[in-house]
C-alpha atoms as a PDB file:
ATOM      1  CA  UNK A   1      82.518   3.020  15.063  1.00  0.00           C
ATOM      2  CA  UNK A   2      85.295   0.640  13.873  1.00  0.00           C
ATOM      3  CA  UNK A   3      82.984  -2.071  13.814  1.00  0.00           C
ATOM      4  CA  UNK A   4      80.370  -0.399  11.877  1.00  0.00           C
ATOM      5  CA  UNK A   5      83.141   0.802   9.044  1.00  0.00           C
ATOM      6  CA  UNK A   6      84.372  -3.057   9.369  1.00  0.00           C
ATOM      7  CA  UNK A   7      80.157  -4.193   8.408  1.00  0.00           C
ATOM      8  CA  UNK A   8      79.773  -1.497   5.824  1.00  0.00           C
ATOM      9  CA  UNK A   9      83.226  -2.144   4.083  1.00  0.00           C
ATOM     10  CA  UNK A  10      82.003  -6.061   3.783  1.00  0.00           C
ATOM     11  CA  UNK A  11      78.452  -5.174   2.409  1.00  0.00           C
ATOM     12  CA  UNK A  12      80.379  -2.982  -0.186  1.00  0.00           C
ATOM     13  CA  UNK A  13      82.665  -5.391  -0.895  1.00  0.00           C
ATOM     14  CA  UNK A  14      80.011  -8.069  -1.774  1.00  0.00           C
ATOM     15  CA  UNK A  15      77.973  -5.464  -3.456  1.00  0.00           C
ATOM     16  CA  UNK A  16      80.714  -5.301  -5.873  1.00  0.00           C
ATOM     17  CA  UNK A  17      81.634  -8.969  -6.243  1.00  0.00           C
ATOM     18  CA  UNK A  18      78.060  -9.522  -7.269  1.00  0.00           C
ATOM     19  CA  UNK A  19      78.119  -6.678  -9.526  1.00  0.00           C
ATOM     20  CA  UNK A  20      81.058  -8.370 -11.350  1.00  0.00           C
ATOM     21  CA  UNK A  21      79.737 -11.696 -11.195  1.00  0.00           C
ATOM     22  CA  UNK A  22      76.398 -10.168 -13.142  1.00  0.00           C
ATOM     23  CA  UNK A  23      73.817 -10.825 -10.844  1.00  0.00           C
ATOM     24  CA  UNK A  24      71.645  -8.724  -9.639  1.00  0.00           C
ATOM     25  CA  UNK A  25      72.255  -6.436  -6.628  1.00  0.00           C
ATOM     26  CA  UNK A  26      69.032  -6.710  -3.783  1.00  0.00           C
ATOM     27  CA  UNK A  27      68.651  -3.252  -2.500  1.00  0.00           C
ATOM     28  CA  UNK A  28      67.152  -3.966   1.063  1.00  0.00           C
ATOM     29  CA  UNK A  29      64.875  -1.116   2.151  1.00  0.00           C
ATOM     30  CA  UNK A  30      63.449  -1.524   5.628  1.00  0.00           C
ATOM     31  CA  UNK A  31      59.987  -2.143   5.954  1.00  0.00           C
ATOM     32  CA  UNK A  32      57.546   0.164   7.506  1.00  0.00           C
ATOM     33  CA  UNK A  33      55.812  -1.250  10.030  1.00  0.00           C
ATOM     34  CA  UNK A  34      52.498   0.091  10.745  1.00  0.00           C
ATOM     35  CA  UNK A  35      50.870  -0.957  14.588  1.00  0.00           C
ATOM     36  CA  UNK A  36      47.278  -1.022  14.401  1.00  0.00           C
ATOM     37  CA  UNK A  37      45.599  -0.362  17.669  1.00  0.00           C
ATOM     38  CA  UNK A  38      43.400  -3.107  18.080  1.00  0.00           C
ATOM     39  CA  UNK A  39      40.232  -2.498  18.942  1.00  0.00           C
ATOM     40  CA  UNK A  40      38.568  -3.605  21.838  1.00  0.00           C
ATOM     41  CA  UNK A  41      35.341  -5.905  21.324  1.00  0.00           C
ATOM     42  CA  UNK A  42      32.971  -5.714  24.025  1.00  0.00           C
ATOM     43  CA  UNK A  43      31.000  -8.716  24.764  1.00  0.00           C
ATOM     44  CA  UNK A  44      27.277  -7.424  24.727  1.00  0.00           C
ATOM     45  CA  UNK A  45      26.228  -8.876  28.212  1.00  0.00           C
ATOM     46  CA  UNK A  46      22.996 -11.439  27.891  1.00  0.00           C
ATOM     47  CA  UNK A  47      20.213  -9.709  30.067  1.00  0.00           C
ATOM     48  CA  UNK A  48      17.620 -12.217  30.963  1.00  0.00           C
ATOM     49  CA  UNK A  49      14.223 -10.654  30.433  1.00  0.00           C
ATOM     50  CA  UNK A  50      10.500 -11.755  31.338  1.00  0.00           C
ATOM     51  CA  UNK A  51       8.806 -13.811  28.928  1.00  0.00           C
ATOM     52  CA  UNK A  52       6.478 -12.131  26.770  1.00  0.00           C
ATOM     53  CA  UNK A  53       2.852 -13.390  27.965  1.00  0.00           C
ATOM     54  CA  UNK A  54       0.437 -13.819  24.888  1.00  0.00           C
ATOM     55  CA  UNK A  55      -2.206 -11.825  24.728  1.00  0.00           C
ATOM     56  CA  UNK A  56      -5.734 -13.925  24.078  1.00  0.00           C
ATOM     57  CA  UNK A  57      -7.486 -13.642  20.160  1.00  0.00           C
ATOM     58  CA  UNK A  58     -10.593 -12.198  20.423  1.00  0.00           C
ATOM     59  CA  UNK A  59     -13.005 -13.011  17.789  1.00  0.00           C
ATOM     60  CA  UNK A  60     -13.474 -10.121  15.391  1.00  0.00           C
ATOM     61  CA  UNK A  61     -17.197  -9.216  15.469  1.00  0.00           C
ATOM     62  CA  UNK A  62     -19.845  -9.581  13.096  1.00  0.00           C
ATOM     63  CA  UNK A  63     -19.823  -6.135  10.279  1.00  0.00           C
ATOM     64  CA  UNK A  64     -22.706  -4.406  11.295  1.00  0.00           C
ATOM     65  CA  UNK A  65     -25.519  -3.937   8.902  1.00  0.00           C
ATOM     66  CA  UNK A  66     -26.037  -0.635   7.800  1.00  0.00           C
ATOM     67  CA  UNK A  67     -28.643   1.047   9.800  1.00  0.00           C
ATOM     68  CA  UNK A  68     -31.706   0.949   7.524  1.00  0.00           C
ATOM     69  CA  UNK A  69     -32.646   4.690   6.343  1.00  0.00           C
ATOM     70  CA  UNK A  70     -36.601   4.260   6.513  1.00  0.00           C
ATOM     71  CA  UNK A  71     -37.670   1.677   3.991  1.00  0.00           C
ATOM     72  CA  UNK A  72     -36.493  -1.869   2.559  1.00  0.00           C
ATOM     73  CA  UNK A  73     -33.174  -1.477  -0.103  1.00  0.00           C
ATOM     74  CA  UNK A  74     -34.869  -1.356  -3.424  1.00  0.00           C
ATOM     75  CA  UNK A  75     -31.504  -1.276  -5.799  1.00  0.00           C
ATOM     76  CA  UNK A  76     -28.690   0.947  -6.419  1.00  0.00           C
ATOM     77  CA  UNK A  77     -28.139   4.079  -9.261  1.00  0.00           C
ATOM     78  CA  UNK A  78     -25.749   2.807 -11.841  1.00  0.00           C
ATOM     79  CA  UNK A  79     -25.505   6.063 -13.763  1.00  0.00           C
ATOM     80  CA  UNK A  80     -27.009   9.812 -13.671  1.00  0.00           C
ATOM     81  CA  UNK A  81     -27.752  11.948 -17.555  1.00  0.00           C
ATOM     82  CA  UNK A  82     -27.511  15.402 -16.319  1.00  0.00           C
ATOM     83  CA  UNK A  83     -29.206  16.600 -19.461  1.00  0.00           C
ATOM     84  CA  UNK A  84     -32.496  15.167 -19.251  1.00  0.00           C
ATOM     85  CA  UNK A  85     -31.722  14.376 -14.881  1.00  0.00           C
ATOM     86  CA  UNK A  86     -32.465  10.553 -15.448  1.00  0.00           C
ATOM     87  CA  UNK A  87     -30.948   7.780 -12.999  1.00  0.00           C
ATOM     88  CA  UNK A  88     -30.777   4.716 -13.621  1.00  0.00           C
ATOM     89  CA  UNK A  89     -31.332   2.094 -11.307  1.00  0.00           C
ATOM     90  CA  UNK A  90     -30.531  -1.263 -10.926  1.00  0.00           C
ATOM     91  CA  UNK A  91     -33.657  -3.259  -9.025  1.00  0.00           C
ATOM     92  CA  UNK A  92     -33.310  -5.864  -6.283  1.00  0.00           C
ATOM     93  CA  UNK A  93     -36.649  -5.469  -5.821  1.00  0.00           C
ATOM     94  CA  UNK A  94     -39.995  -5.198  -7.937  1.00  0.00           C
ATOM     95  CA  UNK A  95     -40.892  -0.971  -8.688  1.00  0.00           C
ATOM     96  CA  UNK A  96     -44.343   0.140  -9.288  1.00  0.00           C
ATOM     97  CA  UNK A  97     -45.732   3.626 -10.461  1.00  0.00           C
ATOM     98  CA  UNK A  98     -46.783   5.763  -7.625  1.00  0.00           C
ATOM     99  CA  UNK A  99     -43.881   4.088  -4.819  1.00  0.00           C
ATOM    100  CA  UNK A 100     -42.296   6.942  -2.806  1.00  0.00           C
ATOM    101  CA  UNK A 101     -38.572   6.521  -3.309  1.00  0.00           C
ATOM    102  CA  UNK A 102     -35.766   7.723  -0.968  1.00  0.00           C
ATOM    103  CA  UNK A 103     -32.448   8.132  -2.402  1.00  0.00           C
ATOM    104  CA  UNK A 104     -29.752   8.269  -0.140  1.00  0.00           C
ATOM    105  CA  UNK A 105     -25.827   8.828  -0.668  1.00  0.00           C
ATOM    106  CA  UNK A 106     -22.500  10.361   0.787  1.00  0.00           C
ATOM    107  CA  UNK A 107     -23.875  13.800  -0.741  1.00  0.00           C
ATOM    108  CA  UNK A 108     -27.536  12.939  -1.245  1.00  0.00           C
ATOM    109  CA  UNK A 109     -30.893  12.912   0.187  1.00  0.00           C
ATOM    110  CA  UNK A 110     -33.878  12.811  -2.017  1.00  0.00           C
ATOM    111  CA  UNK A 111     -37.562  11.651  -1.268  1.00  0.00           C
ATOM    112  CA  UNK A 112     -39.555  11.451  -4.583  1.00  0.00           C
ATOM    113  CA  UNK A 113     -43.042   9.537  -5.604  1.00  0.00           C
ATOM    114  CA  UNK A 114     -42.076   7.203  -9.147  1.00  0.00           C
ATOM    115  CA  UNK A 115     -43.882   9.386 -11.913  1.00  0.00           C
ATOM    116  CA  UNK A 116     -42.927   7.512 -15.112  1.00  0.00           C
ATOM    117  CA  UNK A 117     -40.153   4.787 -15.604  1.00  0.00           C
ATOM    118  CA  UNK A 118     -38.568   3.475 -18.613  1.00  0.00           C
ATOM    119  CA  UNK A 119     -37.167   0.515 -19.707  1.00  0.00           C
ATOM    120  CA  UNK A 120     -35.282   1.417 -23.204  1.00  0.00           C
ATOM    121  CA  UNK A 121     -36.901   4.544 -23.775  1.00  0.00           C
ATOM    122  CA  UNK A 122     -40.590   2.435 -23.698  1.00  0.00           C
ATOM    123  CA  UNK A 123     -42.831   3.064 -20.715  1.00  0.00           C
ATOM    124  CA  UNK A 124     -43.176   0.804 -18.069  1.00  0.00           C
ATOM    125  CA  UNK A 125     -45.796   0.748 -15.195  1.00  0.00           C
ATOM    126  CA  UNK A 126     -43.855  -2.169 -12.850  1.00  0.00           C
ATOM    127  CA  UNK A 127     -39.844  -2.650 -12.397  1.00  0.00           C
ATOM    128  CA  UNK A 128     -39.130  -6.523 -11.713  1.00  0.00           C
ATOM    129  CA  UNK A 129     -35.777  -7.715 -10.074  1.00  0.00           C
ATOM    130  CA  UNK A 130     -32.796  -6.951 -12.185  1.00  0.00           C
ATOM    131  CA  UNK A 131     -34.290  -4.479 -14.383  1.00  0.00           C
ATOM    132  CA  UNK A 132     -32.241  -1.205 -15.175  1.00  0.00           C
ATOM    133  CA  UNK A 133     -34.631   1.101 -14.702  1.00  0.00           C
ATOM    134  CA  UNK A 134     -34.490   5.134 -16.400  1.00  0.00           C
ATOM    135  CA  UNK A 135     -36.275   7.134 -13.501  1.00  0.00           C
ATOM    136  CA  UNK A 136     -37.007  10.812 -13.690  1.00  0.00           C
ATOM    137  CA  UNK A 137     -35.557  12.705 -10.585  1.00  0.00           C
ATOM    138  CA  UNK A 138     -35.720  15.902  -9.081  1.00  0.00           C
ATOM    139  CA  UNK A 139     -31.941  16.141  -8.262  1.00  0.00           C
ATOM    140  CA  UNK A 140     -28.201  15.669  -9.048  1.00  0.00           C
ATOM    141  CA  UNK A 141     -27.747  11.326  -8.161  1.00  0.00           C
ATOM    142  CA  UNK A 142     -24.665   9.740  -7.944  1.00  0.00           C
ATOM    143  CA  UNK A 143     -23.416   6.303  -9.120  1.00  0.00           C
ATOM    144  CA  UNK A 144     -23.769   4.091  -6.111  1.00  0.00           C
ATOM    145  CA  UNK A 145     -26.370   5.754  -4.336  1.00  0.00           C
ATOM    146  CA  UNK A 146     -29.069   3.461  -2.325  1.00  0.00           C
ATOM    147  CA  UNK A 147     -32.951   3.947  -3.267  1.00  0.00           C
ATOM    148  CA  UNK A 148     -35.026   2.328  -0.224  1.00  0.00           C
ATOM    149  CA  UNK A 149     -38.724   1.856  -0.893  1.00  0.00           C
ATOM    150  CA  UNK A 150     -40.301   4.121   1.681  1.00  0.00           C
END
């Protein structure tokens, strides 16, 4: 106890020498010490697998051609008038009056003999390659539907 009043009289007594001297007084706070639990790293261990074997490239096959529906691909419809129930067709091959046609789509089937085709509203007895062709039909077409020459 004496000792301690001894070490706190001398700290007082500087306190105040320094106080008279002007300088500035250090107030000495004790640090807070904060222990962080280190955390433990664990080494992931190295497991040693098989080698991956690689597996041969086969060579992709041919696309098969579609299966033909009864008759050689004459051209496709382009576009359908409800009104007046007109396709037109776009020819990869030569048309004449009196063909049987089969249309054939995702929703349509339709077997029809060529009555009268048109060429800017003017008659026409043969279509040749590349013509777009106004055909009268008996039913709804759709844009992209096959005709085959039956």
């Amino acid at each position: 106890m004496a000792l301690k009043k001894k070490l706190s009289t001398r700290k007082n007594i500087a306190k105040s020498l320094r106080k008279a001297q002007g300088k500035k007084v250090k107030k000495t706070a004790k640090k807070v010490v904060k222990k962080v639990a280190k955390k433990r790293v664990l080494k992931k261990k190295s497991i040693k697998s098989k080698p991956v074997l690689k597996k041969p490239v086969l060579k992709k096959k041919a696309a098969k051609k579609s299966a033909k529906v009864g008759g050689n691909l004459v051209g496709l419809v382009t576009h359908y008038f409800p009104h007046v129930q007109a396709a037109v067709i776009k020819l990869k091959k030569p048309v004449t009056n009196g063909d049987t046609l089969k249309i054939k789509g995702h929703t349509t089937d339709l077997t029809q003999i060529v009555a009268s085709m048109q060429i800017d509203r003017v008659e026409i007895q043969t279509g040749k390659k590349g013509d777009e062709i106004g055909l009268q039909v008996a039913t709804r077409v759709r844009q992209g539907d096959k005709v085959y020459k039956i």
